[in-house]
C-alpha atoms as a PDB file:
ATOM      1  CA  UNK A   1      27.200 274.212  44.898  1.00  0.00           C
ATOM      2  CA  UNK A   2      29.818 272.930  42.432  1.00  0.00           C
ATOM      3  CA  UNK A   3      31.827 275.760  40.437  1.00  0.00           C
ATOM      4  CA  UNK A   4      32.047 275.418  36.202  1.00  0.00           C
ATOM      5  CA  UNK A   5      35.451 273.455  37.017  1.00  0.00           C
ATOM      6  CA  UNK A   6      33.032 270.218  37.639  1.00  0.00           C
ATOM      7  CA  UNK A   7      33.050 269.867  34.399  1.00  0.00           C
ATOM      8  CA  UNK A   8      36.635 269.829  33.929  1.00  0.00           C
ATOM      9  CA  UNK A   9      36.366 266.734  36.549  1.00  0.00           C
ATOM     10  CA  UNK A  10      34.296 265.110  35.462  1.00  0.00           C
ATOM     11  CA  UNK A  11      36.564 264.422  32.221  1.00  0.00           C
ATOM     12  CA  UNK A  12      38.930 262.729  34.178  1.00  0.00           C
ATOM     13  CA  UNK A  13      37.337 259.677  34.822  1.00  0.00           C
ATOM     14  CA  UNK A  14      33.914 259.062  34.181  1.00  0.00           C
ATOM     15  CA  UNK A  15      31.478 257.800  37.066  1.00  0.00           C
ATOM     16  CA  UNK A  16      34.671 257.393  39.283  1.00  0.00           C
ATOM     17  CA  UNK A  17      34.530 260.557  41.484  1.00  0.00           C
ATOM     18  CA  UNK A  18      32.430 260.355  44.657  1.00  0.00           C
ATOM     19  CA  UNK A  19      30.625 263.108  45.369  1.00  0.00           C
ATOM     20  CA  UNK A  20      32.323 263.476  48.732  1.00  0.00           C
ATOM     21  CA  UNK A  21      35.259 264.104  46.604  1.00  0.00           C
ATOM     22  CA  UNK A  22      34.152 266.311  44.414  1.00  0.00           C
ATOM     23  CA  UNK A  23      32.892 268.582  47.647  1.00  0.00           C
ATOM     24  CA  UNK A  24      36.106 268.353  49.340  1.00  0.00           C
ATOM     25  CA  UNK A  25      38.130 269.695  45.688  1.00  0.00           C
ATOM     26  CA  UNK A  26      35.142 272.494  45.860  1.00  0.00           C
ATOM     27  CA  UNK A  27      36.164 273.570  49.322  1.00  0.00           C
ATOM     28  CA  UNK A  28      39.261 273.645  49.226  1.00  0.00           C
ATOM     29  CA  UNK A  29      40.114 275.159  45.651  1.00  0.00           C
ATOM     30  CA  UNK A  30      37.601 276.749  44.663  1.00  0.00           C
ATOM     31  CA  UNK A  31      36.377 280.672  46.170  1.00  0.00           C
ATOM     32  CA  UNK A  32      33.197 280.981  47.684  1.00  0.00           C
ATOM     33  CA  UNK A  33      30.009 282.187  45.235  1.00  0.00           C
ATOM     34  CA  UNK A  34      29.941 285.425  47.519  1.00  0.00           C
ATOM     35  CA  UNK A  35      34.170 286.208  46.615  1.00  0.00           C
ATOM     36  CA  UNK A  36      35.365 287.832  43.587  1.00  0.00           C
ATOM     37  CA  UNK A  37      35.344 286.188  40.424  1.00  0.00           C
ATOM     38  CA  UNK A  38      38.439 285.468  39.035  1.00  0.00           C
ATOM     39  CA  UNK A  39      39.291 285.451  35.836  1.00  0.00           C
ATOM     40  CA  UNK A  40      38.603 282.277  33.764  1.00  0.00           C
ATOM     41  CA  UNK A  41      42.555 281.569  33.057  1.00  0.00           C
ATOM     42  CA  UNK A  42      43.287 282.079  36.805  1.00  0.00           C
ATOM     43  CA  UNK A  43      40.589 279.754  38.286  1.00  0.00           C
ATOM     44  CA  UNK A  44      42.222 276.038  39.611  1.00  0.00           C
ATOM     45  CA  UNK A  45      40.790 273.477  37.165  1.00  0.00           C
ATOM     46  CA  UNK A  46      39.974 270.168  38.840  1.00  0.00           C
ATOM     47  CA  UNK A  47      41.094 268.908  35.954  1.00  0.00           C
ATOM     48  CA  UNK A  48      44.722 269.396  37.628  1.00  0.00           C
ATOM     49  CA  UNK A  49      44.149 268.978  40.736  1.00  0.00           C
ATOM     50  CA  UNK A  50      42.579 265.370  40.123  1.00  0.00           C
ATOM     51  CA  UNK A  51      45.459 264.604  37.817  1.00  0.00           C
ATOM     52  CA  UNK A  52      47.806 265.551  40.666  1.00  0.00           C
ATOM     53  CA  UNK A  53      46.256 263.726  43.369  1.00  0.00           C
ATOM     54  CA  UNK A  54      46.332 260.892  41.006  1.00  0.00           C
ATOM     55  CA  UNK A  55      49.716 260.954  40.025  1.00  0.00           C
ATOM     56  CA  UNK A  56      50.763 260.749  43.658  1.00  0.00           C
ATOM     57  CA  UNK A  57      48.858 257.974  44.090  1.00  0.00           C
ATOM     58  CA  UNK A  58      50.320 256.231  41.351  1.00  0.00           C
ATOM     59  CA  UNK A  59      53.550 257.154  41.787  1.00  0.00           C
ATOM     60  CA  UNK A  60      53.420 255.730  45.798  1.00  0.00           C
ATOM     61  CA  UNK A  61      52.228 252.673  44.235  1.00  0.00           C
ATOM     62  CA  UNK A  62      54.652 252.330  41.403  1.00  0.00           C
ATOM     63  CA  UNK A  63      57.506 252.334  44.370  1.00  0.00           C
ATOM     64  CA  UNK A  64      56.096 250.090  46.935  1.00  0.00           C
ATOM     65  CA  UNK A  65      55.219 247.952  44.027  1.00  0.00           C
ATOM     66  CA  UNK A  66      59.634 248.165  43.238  1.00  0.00           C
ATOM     67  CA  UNK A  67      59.585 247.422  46.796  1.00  0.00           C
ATOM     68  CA  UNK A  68      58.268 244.259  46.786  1.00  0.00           C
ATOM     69  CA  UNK A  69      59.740 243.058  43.341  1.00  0.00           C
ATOM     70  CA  UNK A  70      61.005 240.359  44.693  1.00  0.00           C
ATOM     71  CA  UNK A  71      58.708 238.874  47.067  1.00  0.00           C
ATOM     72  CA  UNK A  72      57.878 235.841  45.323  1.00  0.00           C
ATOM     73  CA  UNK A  73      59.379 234.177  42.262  1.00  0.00           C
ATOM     74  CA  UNK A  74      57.420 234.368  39.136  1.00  0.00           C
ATOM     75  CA  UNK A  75      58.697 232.352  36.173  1.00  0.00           C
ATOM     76  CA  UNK A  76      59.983 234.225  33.408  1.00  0.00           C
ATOM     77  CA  UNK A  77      57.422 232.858  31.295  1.00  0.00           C
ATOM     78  CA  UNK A  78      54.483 233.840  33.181  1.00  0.00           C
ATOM     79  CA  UNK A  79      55.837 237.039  34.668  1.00  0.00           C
ATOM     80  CA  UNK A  80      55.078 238.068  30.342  1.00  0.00           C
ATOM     81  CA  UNK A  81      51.496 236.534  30.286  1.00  0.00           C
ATOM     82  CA  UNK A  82      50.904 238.570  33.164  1.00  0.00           C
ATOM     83  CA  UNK A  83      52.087 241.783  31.274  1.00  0.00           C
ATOM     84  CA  UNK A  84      48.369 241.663  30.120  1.00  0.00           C
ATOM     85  CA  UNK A  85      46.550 241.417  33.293  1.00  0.00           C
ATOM     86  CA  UNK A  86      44.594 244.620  32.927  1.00  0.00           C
ATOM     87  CA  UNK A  87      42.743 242.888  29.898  1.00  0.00           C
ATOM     88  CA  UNK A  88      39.731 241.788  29.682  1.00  0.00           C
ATOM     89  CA  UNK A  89      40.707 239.078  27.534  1.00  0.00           C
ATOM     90  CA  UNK A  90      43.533 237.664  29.293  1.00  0.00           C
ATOM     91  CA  UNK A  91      44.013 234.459  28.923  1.00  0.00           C
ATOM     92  CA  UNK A  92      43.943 232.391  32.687  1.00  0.00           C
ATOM     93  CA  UNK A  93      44.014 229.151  31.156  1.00  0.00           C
ATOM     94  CA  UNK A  94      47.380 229.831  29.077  1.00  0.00           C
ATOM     95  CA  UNK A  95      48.875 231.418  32.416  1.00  0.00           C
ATOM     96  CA  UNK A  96      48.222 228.055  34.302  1.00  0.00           C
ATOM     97  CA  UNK A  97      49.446 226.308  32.038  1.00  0.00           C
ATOM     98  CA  UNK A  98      52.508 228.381  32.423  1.00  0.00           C
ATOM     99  CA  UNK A  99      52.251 228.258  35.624  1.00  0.00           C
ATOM    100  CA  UNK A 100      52.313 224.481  36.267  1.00  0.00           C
ATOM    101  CA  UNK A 101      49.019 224.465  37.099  1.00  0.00           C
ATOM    102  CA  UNK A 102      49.591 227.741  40.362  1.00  0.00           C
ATOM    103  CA  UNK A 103      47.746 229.938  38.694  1.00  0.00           C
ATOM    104  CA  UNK A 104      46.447 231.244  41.492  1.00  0.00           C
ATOM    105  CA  UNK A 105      50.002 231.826  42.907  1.00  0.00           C
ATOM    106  CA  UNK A 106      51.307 233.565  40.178  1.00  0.00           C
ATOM    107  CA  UNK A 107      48.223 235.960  39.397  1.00  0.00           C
ATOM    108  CA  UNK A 108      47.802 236.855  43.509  1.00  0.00           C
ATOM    109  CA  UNK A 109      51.511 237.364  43.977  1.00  0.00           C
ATOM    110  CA  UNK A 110      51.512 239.820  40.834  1.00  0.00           C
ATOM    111  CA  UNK A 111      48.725 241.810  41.568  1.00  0.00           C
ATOM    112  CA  UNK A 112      49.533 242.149  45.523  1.00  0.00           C
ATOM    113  CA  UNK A 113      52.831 243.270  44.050  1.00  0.00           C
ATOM    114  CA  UNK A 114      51.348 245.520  41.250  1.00  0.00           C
ATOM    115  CA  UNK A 115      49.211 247.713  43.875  1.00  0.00           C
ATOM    116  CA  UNK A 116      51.876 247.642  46.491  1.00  0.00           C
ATOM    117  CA  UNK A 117      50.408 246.056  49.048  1.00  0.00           C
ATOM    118  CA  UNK A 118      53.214 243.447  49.745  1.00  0.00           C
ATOM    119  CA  UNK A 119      55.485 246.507  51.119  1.00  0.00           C
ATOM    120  CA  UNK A 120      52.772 248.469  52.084  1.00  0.00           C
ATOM    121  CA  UNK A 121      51.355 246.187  54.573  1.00  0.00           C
ATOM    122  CA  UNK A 122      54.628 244.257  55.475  1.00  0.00           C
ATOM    123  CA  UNK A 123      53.279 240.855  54.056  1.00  0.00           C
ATOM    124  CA  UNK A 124      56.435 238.433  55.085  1.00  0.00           C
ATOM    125  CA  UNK A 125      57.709 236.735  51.603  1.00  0.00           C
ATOM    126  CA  UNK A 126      57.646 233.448  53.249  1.00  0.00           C
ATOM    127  CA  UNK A 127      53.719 233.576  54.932  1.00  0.00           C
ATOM    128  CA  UNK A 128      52.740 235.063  51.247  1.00  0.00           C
ATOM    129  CA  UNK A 129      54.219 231.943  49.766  1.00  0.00           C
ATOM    130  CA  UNK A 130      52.759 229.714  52.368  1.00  0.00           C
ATOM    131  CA  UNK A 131      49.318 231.209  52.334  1.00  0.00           C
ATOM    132  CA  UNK A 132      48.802 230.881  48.082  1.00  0.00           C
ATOM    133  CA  UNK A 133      50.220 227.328  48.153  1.00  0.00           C
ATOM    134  CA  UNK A 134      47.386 226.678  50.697  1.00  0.00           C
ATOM    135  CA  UNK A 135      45.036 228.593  48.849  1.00  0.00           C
ATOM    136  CA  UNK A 136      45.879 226.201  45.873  1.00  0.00           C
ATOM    137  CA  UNK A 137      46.085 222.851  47.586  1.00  0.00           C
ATOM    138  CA  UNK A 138      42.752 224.002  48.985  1.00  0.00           C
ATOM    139  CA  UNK A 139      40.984 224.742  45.879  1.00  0.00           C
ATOM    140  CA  UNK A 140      42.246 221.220  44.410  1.00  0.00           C
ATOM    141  CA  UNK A 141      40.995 219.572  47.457  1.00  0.00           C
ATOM    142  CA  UNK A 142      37.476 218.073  45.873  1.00  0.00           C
ATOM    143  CA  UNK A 143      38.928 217.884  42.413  1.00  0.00           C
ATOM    144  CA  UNK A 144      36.161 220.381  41.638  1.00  0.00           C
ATOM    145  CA  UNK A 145      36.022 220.671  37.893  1.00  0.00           C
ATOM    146  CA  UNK A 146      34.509 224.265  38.065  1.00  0.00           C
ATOM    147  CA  UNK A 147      35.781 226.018  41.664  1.00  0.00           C
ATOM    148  CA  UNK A 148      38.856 225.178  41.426  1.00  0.00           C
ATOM    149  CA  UNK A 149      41.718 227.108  41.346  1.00  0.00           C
ATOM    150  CA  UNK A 150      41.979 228.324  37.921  1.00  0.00           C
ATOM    151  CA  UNK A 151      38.307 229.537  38.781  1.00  0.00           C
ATOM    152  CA  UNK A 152      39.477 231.886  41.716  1.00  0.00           C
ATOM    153  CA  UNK A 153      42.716 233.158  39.876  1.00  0.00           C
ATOM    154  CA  UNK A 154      39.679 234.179  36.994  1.00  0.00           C
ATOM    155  CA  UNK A 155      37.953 235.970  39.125  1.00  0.00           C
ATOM    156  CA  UNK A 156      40.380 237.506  40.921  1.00  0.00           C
ATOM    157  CA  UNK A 157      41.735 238.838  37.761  1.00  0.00           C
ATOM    158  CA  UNK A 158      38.603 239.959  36.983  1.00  0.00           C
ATOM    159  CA  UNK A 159      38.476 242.177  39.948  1.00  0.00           C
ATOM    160  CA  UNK A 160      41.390 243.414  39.207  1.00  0.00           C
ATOM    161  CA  UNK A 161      40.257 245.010  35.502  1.00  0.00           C
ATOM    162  CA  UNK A 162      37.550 246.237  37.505  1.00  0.00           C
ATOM    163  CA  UNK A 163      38.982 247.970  39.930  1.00  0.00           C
ATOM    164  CA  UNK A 164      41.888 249.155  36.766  1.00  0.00           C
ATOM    165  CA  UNK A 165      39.385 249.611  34.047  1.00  0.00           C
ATOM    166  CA  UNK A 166      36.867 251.491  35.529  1.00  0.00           C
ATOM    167  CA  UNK A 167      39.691 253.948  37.483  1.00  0.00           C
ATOM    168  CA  UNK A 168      37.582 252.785  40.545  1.00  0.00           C
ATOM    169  CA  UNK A 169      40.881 251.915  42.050  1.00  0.00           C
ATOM    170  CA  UNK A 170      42.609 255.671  42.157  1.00  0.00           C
ATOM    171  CA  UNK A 171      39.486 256.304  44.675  1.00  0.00           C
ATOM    172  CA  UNK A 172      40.087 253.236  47.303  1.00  0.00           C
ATOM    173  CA  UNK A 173      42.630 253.296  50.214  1.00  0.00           C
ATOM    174  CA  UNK A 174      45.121 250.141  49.718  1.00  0.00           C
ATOM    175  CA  UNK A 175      43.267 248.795  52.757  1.00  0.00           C
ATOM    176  CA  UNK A 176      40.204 248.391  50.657  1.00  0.00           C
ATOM    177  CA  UNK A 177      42.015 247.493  47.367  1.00  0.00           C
ATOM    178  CA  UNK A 178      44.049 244.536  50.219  1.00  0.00           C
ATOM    179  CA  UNK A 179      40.645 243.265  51.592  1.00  0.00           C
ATOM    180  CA  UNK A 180      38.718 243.516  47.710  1.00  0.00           C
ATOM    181  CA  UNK A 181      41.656 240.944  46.013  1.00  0.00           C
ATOM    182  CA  UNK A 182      41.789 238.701  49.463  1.00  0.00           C
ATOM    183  CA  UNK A 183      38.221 238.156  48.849  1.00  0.00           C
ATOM    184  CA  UNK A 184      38.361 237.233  45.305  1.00  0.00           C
ATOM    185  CA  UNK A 185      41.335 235.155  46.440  1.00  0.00           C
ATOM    186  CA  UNK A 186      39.620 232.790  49.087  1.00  0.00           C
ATOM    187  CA  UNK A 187      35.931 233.239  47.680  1.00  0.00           C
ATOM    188  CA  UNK A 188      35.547 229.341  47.091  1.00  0.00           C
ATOM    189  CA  UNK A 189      38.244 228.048  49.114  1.00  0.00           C
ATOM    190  CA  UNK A 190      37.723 224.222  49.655  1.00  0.00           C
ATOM    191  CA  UNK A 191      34.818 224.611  48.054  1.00  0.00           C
ATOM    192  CA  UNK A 192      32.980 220.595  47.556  1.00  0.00           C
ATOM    193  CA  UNK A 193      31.509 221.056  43.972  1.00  0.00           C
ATOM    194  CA  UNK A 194      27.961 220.817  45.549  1.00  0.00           C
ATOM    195  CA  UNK A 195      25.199 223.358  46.338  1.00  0.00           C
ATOM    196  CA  UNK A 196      24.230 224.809  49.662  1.00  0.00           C
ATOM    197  CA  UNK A 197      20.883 222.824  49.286  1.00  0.00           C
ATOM    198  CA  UNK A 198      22.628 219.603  49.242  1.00  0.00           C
ATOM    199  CA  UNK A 199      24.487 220.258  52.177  1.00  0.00           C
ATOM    200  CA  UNK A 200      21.536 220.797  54.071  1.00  0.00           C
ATOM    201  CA  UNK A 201      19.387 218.100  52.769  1.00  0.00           C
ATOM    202  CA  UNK A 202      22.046 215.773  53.087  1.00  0.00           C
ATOM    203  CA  UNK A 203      22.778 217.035  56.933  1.00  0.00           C
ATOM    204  CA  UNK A 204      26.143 217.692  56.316  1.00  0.00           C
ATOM    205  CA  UNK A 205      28.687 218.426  59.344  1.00  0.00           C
ATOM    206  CA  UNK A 206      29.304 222.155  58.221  1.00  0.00           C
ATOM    207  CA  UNK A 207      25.394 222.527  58.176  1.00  0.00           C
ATOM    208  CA  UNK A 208      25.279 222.120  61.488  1.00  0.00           C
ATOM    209  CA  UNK A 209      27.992 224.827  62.075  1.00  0.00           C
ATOM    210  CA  UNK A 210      26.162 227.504  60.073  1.00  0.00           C
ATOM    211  CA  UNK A 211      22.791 226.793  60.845  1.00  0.00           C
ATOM    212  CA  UNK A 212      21.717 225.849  57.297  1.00  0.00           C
ATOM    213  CA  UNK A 213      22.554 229.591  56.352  1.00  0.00           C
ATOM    214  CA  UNK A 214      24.704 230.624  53.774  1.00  0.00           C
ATOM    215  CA  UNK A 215      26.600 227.154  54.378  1.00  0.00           C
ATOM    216  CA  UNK A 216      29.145 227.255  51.660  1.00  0.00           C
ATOM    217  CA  UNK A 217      29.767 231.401  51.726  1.00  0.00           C
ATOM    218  CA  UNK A 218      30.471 231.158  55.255  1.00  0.00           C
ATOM    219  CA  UNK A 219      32.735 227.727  55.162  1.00  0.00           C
ATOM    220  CA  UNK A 220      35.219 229.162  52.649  1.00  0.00           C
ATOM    221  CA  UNK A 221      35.491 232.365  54.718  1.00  0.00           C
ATOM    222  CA  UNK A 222      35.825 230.750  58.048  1.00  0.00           C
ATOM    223  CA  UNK A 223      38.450 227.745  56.373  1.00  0.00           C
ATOM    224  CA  UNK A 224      40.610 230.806  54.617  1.00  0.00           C
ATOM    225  CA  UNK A 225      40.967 232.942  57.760  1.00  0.00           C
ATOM    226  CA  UNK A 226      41.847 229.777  59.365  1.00  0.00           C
ATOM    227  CA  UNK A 227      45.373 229.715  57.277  1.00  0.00           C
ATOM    228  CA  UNK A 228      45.979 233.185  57.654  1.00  0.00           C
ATOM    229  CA  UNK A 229      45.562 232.729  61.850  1.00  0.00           C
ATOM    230  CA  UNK A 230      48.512 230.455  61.490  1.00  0.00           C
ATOM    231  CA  UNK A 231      51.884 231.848  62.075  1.00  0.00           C
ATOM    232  CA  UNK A 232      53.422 231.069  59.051  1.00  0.00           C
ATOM    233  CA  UNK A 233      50.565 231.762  56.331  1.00  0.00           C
ATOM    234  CA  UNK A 234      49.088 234.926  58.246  1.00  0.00           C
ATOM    235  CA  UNK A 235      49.434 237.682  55.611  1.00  0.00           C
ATOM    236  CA  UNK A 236      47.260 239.674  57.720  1.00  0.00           C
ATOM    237  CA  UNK A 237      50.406 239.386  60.809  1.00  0.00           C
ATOM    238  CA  UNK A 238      51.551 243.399  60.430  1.00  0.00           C
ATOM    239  CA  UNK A 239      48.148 244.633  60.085  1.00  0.00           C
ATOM    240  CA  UNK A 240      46.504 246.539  62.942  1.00  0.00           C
ATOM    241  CA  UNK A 241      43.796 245.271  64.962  1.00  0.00           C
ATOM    242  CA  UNK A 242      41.399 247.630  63.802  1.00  0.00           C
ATOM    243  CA  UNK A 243      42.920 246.867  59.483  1.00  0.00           C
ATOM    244  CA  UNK A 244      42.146 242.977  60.615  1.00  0.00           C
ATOM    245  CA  UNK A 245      38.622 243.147  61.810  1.00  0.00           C
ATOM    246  CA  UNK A 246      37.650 245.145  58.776  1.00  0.00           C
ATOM    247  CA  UNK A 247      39.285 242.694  56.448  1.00  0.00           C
ATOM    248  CA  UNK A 248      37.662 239.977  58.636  1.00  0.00           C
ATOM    249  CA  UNK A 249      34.038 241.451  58.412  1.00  0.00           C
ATOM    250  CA  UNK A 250      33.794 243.132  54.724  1.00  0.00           C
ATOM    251  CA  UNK A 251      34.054 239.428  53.350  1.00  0.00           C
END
């Protein structure tokens, strides 16, 4: 059973502990209800033990995210639209326009940056580059006025406030935070501008492949991990094998 410091907790972030998490602070800083009390000014708060397990995390992040400053170039222009990423109402459509119409570029390679994953999982500046250019030249593909590009660099910054907004990301390794904005990043990739019904009425070629299940989900899964088994888009190259296959099978 919890102690009274649950409450202290809980005012940390709302919604965003796990109870496994709140057992494990129990455990481990808290006495057992058959020990002493202590007084009430001597008892750990979780308050400050939360706040210190989150201000390592940050602060990890903050330097891998130094780290891998300068991965990709970001124009200076854009690199101040994206100043506002963690709002709601930022604006994607102004940023591509900024942008030159890489959006999708800009917004991945700030994010990747802003959580640390570039450094963290040894992403080589010149397979980053090679795998969002892809990314874009495949969303343009069907000159699909929706699922485009500017689409995917939405969502993916919608993700992001998410995962920011909601403090959900304090409470997810980088692995899952990595695998989480890779599959906002490629979740229509090449996608036609046509349904998964018309694809199988029509007896398309990528029906056949998938079995008239899930035709379009599973194309721009397969297609994206396609470019990142080549040598010199793979932004998965430094992961282990056991990183890969769950980044390969949580999409």
């Amino acid at each position: 059973r919890l102690l009274d410091e649950d409450d202290e907790l809980s005012e940390v972030q709302p919604d965003a502990v796990p109870n496994e998490v709140r057992e494990w602070l129990a455990s481990t800083f808290t006495r057992s209800n058959n020990s002493q009390k202590r007084r009430p000014e001597d008892k750990p708060k979780f308050r400050s033990v939360a706040h210190a397990i989150r201000a390592g995390i940050m602060v990890d992040r903050i330097y891998r995210r130094l780290a891998g400053a300068t991965a990709l170039h970001i124009p200076p222009d854009a690199a101040l639209l994206l100043k506002g990423v963690d709002e709601w109402c930022f604006d994607v459509f102004a940023l591509n326009d900024t942008c030159k119409g890489q959006v999708l570029r800009c917004l991945s390679a700030d994010l990747l940056n802003r959580y640390g994953l570039i450094h963290k999982f040894k992403i080589p500046s010149s397979n980053l580059e090679n795998f969002l250019l892809q990314m874009e030249q495949g969303y343009t593909k069907y000159s699909n006025p929706y699922h485009n590009n500017l689409h995917a660099a939405d969502v993916t910054q919608t993700v992001h406030y998410t995962l920011w907004a909601t403090g959900l990301a304090q409470w997810l390794s980088d692995l899952e935070i990595f695998a989480t904005l890779i599959a906002a990043i490629i979740h229509d990739y090449q996608h036609t501008g046509t349904t998964n019904n018309f694809h199988v009425m029509s007896g398309s070629d990528i029906t056949l492949v998938y079995n008239d299940r899930s035709v379009l989900e599973n194309y721009h899964i397969s297609a994206a991990f396609k470019v990142m088994r080549e040598s010199d888009s793979n932004i998965l190259i430094n992961l282990s094998k056991e990183e890969y296959r769950y980044c390969l099978h949580c999409h």
